[in-house]
Protein backbone atom coordinates (compact mmCIF):
# COMPACT_ATOMS: atom_id res chain seq x y z
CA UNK A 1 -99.38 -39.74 -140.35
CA UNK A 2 -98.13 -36.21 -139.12
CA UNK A 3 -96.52 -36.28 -135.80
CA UNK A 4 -98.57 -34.85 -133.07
CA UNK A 5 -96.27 -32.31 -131.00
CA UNK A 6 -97.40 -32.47 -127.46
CA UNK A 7 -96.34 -28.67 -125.59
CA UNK A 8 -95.57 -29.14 -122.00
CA UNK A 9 -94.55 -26.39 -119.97
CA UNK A 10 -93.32 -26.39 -116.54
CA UNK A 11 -96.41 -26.48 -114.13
CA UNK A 12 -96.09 -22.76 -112.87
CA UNK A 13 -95.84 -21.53 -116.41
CA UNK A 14 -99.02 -20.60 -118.52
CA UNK A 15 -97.36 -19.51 -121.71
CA UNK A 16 -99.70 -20.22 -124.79
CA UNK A 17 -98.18 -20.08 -127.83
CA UNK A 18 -99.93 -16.88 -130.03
CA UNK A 19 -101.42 -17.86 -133.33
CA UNK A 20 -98.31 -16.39 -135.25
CA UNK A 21 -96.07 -18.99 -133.05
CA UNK A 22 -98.50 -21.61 -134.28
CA UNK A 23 -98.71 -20.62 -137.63
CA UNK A 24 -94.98 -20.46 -138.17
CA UNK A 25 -94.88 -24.41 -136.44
CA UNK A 26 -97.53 -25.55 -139.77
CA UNK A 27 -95.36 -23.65 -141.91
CA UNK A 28 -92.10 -25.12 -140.73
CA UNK A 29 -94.01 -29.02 -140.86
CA UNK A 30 -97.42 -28.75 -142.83
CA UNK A 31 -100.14 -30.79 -141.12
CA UNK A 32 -98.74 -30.92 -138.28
CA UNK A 33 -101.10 -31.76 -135.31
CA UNK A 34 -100.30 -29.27 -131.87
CA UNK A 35 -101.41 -30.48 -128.58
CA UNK A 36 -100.84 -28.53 -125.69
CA UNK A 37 -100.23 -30.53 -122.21
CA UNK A 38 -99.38 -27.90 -119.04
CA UNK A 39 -99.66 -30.69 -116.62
CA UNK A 40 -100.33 -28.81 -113.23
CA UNK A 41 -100.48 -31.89 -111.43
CA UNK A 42 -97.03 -33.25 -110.91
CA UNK A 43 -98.20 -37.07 -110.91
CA UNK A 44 -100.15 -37.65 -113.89
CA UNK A 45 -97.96 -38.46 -116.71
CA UNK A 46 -99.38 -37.02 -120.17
CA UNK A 47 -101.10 -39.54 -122.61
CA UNK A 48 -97.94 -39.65 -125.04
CA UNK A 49 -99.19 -42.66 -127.56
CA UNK A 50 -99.43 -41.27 -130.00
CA UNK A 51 -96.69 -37.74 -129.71
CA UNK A 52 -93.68 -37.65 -132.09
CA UNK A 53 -92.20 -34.57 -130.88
CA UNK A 54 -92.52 -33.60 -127.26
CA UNK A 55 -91.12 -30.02 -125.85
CA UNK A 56 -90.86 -29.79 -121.84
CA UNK A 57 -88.83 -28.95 -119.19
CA UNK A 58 -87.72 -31.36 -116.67
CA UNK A 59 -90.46 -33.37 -117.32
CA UNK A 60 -89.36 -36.37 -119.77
CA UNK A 61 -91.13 -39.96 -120.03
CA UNK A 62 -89.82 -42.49 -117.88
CA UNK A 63 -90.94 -45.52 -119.55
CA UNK A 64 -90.31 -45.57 -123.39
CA UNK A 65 -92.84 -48.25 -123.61
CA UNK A 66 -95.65 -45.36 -123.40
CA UNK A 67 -94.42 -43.19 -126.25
CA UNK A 68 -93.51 -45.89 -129.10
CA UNK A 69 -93.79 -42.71 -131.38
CA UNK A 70 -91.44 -40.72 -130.16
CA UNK A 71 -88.37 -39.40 -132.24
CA UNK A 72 -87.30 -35.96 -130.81
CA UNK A 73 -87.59 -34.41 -127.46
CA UNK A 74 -87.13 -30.07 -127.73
CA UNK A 75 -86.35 -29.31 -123.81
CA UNK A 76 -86.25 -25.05 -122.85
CA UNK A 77 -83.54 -25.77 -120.47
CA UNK A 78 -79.82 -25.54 -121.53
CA UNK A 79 -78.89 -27.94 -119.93
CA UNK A 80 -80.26 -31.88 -120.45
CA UNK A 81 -78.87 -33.77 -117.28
CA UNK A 82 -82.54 -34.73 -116.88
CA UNK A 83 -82.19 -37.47 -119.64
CA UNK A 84 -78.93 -38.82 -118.37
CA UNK A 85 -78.89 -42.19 -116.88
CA UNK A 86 -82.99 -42.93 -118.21
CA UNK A 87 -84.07 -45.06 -121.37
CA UNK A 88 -83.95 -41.87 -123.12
CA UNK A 89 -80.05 -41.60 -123.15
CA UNK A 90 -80.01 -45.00 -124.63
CA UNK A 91 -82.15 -44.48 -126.78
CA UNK A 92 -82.59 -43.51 -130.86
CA UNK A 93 -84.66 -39.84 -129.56
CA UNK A 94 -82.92 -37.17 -130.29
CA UNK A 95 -82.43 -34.50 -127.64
CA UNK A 96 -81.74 -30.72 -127.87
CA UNK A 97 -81.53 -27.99 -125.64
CA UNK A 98 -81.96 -23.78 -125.44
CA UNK A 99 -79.01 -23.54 -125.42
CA UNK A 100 -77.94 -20.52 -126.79
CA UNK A 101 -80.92 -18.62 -125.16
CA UNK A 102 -79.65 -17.97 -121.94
CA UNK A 103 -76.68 -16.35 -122.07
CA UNK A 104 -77.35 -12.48 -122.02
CA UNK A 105 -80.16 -12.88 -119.15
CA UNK A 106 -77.66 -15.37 -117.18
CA UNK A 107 -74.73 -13.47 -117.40
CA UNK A 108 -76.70 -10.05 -116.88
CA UNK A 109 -78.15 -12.10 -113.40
CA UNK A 110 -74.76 -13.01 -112.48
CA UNK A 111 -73.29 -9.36 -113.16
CA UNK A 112 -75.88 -8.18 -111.29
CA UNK A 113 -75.62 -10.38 -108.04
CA UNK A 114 -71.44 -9.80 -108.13
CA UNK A 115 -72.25 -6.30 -107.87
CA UNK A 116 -74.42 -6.76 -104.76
CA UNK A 117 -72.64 -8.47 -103.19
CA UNK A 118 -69.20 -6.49 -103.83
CA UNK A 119 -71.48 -3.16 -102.78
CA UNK A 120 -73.23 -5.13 -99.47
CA UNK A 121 -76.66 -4.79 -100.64
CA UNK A 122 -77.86 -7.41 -98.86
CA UNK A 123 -76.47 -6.05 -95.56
CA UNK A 124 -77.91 -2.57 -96.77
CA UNK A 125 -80.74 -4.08 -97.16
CA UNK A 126 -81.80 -4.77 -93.46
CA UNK A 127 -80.75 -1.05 -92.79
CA UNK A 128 -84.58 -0.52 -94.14
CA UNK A 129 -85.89 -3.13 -92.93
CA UNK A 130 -84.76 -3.11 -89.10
CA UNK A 131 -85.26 0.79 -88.94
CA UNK A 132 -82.12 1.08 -87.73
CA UNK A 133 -79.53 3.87 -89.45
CA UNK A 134 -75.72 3.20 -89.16
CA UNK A 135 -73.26 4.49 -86.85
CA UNK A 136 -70.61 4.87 -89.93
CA UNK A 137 -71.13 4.30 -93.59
CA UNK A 138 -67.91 3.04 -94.17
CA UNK A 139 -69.07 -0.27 -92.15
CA UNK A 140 -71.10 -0.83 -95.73
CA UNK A 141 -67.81 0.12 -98.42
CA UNK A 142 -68.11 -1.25 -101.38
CA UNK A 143 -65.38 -2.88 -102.81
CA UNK A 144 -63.78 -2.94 -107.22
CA UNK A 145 -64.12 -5.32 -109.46
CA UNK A 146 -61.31 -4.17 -111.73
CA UNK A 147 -58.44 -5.60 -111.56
CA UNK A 148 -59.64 -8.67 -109.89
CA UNK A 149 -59.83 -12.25 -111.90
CA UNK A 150 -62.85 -14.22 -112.34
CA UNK A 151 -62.91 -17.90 -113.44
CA UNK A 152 -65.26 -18.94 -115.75
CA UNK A 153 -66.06 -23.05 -114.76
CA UNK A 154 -67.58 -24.23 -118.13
CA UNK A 155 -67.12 -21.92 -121.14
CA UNK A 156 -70.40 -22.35 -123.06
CA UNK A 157 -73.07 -20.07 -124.46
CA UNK A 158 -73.64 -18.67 -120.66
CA UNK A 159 -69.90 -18.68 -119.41
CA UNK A 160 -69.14 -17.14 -122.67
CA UNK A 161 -71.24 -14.11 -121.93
CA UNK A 162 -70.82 -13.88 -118.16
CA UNK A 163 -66.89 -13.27 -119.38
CA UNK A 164 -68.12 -10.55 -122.17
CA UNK A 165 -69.72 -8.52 -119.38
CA UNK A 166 -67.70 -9.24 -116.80
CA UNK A 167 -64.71 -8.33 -118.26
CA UNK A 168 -66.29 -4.77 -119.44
CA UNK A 169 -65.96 -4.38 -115.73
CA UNK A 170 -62.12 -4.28 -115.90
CA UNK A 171 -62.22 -8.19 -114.72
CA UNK A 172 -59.54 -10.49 -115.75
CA UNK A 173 -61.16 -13.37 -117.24
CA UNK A 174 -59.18 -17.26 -116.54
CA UNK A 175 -61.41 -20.46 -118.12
CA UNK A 176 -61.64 -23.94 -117.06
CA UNK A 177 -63.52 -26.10 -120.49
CA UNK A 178 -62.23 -29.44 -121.87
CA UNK A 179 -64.04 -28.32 -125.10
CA UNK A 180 -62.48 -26.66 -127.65
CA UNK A 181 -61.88 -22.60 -127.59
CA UNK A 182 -63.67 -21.57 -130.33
CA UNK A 183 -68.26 -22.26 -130.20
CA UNK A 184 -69.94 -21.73 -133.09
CA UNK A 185 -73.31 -22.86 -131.45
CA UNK A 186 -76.50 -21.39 -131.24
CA UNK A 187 -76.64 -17.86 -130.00
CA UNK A 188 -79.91 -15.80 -130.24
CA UNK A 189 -77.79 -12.91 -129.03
CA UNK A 190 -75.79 -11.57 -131.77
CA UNK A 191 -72.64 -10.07 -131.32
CA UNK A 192 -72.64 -11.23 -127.74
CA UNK A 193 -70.58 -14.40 -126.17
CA UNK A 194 -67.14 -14.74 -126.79
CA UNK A 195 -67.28 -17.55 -130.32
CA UNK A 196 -63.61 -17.32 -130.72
CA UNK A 197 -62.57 -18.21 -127.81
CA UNK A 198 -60.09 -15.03 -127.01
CA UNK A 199 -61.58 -13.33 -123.82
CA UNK A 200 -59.31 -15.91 -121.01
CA UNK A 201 -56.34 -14.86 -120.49
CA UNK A 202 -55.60 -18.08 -119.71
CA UNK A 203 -57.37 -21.14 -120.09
CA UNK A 204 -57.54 -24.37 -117.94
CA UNK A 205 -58.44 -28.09 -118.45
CA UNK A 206 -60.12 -30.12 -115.54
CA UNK A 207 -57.17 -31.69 -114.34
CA UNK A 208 -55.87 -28.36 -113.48
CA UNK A 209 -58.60 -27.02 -111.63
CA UNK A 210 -56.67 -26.07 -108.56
CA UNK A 211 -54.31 -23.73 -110.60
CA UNK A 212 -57.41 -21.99 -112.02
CA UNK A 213 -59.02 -21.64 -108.33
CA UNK A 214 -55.77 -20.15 -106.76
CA UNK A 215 -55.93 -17.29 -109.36
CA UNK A 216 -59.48 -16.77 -108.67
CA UNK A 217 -61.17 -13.75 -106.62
CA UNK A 218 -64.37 -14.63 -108.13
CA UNK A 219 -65.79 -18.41 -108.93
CA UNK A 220 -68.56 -18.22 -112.35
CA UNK A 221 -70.23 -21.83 -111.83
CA UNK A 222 -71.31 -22.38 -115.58
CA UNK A 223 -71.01 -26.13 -115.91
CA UNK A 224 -73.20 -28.66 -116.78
CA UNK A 225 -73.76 -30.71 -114.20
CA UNK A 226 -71.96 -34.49 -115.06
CA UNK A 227 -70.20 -37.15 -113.31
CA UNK A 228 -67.16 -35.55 -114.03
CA UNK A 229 -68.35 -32.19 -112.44
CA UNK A 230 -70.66 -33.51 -109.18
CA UNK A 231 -68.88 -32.00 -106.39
CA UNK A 232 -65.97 -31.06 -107.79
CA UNK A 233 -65.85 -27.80 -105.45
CA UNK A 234 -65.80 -28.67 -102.04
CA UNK A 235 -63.57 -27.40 -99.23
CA UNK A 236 -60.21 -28.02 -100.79
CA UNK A 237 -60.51 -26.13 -104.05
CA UNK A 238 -62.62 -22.92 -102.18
CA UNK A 239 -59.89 -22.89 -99.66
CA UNK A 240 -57.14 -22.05 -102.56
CA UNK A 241 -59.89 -19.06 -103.81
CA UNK A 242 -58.14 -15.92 -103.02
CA UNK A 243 -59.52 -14.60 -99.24
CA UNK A 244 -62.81 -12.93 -99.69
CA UNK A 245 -63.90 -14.87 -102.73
CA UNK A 246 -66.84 -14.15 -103.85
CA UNK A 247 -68.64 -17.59 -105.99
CA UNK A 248 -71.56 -17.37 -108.33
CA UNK A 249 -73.80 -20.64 -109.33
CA UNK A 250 -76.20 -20.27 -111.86
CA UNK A 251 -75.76 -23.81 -114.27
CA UNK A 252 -76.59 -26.75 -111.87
CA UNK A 253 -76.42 -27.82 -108.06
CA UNK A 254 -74.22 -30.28 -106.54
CA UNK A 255 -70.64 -29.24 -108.12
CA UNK A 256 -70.43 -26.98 -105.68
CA UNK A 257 -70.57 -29.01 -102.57
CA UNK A 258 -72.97 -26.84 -99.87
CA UNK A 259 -71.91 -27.61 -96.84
CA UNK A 260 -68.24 -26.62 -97.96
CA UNK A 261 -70.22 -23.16 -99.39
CA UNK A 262 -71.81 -22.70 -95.78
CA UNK A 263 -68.65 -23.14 -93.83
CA UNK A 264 -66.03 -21.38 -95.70
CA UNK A 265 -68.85 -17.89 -95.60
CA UNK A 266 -69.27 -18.87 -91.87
CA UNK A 267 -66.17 -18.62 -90.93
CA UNK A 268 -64.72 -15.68 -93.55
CA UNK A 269 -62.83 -17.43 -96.02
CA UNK A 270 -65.15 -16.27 -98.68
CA UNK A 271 -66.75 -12.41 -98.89
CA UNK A 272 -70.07 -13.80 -100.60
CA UNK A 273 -72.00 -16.17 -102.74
CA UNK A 274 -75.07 -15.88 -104.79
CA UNK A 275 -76.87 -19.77 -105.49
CA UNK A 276 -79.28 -20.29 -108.27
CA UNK A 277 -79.31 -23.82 -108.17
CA UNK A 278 -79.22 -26.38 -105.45
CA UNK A 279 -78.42 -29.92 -104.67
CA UNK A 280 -82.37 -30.67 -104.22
CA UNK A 281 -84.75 -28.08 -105.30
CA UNK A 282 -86.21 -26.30 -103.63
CA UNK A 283 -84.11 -26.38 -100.40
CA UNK A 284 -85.83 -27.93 -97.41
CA UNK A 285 -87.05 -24.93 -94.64
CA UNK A 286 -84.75 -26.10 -92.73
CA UNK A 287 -81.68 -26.04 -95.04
CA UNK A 288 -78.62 -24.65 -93.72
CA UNK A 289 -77.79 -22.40 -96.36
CA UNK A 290 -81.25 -19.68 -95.21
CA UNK A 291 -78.97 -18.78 -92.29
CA UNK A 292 -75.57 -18.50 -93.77
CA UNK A 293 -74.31 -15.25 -94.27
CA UNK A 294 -72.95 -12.98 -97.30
CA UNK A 295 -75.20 -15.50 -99.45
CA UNK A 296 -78.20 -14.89 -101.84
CA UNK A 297 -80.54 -17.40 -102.56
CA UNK A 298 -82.42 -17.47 -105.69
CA UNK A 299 -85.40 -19.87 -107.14
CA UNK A 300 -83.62 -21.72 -110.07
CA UNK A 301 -84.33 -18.40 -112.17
CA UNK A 302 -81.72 -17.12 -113.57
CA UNK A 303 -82.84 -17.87 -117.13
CA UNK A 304 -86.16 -16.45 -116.62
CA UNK A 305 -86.49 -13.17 -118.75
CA UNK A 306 -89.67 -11.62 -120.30
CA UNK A 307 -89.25 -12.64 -123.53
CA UNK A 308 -88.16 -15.89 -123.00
CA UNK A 309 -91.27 -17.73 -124.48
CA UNK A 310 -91.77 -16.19 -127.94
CA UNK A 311 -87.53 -16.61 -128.03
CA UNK A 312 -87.92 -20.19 -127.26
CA UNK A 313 -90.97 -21.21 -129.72
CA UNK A 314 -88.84 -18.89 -132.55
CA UNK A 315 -86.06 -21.95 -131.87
CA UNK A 316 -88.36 -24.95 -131.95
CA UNK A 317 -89.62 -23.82 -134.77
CA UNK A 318 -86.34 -23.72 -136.75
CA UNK A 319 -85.63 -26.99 -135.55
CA UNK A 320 -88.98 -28.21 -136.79
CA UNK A 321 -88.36 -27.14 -140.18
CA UNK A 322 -85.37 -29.03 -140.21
CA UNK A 323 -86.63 -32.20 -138.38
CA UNK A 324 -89.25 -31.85 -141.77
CA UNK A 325 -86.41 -31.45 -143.91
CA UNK A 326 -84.12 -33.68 -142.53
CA UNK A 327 -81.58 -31.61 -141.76
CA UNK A 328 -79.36 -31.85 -138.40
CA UNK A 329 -81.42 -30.06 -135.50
CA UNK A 330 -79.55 -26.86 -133.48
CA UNK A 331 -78.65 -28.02 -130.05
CA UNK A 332 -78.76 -31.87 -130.58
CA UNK A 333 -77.27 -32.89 -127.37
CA UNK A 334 -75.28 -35.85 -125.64
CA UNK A 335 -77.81 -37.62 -124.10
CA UNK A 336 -75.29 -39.72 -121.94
CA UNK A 337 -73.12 -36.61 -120.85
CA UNK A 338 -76.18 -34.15 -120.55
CA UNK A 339 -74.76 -30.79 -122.31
């Protein structure tokens, strides 16, 4: 029997695959049966009896006893810490990721929010909305990115970029990776990234994260989020940043440690911070973080593009074909490290 591939997307996404996208899945794996699942209500769990192939989100089943079937989960995040410490990591299902889809939009995001923050726009921002014009525009000065050092935390498919474009800004790049220097991975970008390796000018392994912090004007949180990387940051390591820091987080919450965040932009250690990701999401109303200052908060969306969809269904179906072929899949992940 043909596996059944159950589709389901994140509950506020209502992305249909075209009939092209479906037509290219029956090409990859002839007879193959497509199901598609959105699952707007967050409590039912999808009927997975009889599903060989699932692609989802953050959504993954929690009790392998329902899905006897299944051999391969496709997720559309980059990441996979959402099959770490479940059956599923223990498991014979194979895992893999997007990876490889993110970085242009991610690093492009995280360009982008440097640059406001580095130019004020979020304090030039309440200039229109309080109707109030300023005594002195110099109160508002930008200041350059050249000549100042980024570190990259995690130099994958996303950290690779963020470096590319970061670094056409006259940035110095530094890395902290325990991988190796070179990534061949997936990339649906081509010519973008940095494969070899040879954008850091100098390169860091975890135990030396507080050399790699001291150098560092601005912080690039790229890392997948792990035991070895959950709170790593806190007030020790963002107190060596150099004064007026700025720090970017775009992979996962809770390696930066917030309340550390809040404090040091509180009290003027750091210049700025832009958060994509948080320790629970979303924040509670009454998290501390909506009334810190010099930060931008952002809905878990930097790897949200137009595009993203028919990018993402191109990928699953190469990865079908070779699931049908038996060939190794693009992306397969460690399910017990998450990345």
């Amino acid at each position: 029997m043909k596996p059944a591939i159950k589709i389901l997307l994140q509950k506020d996404v209502s992305y249909h695959p075209g009939s092209a996208e479906m037509a290219a899945f029956r090409e990859a794996y002839p007879g193959v049966e497509i199901v598609e699942a959105f699952g707007n209500d967050a409590v039912t769990e999808p009927d997975l009896g009889d599903v060989s192939i699932l692609v989802t989100d953050q959504r993954v089943p929690k009790d392998l006893r329902a899905c006897p079937r299944l051999k391969w989960i496709q997720l559309v995040s980059a990441g996979a810490n959402q099959v770490t410490n479940t059956a599923i990591a223990d498991s014979d299902i194979m895992v893999t990721t997007a990876s490889g889809l993110h970085g242009v939009p991610i690093a492009q995001f995280v360009t982008g929010n440097l640059l406001m923050l580095v130019h004020c726009m979020p304090q030039l921002g309440e200039i229109q909305r309080s109707r109030h014009w300023p005594v002195s525009r110099w109160e508002y000065r930008g200041s350059l990115l050249r000549g100042k050092t980024v570190g990259v935390l995690g130099y994958g498919s996303i950290g690779r970029e963020c470096a590319r474009q970061l670094q056409a800004l006259g940035m110095r790049i530094v890395a902290l990776d325990p991988g190796p220097r070179r990534d061949d991975g997936y990339n649906f970008w081509p010519g973008t990234g940095d494969a070899a390796g040879s954008l850091p000018e100098r390169w860091f392994q975890p135990a030396e994260l507080a050399g790699m912090m001291r150098e560092c004007d601005v912080l690039v949180v790229a890392a997948p989020y792990t035991p070895h990387t959950a709170g790593m940051i806190g007030r020790a390591e963002l107190g060596l940043m150099k004064p007026g820091g700025r720090v970017i987080i775009i992979s996962r919450g809770g390696i930066v440690q917030e309340r550390a965040l809040a404090d040091a932009l509180i009290g003027g250690q750091l210049g700025g911070a832009a958060v994509d990701c948080f320790e629970q999401e979303p924040p509670a109303p009454g998290h501390f973080f909506y009334d810190t200052p010099n930060l931008i908060m952002t809905p878990h969306m930097a790897g949200a593009f137009e595009g993203f969809w028919p990018a993402m269904m191109n990928l699953f179906a190469e990865n079908l074909r070779r699931f049908h072929d038996g060939r190794p899949l693009l992306n397969q992940t460690d399910k017990r490290l998450g990345y």
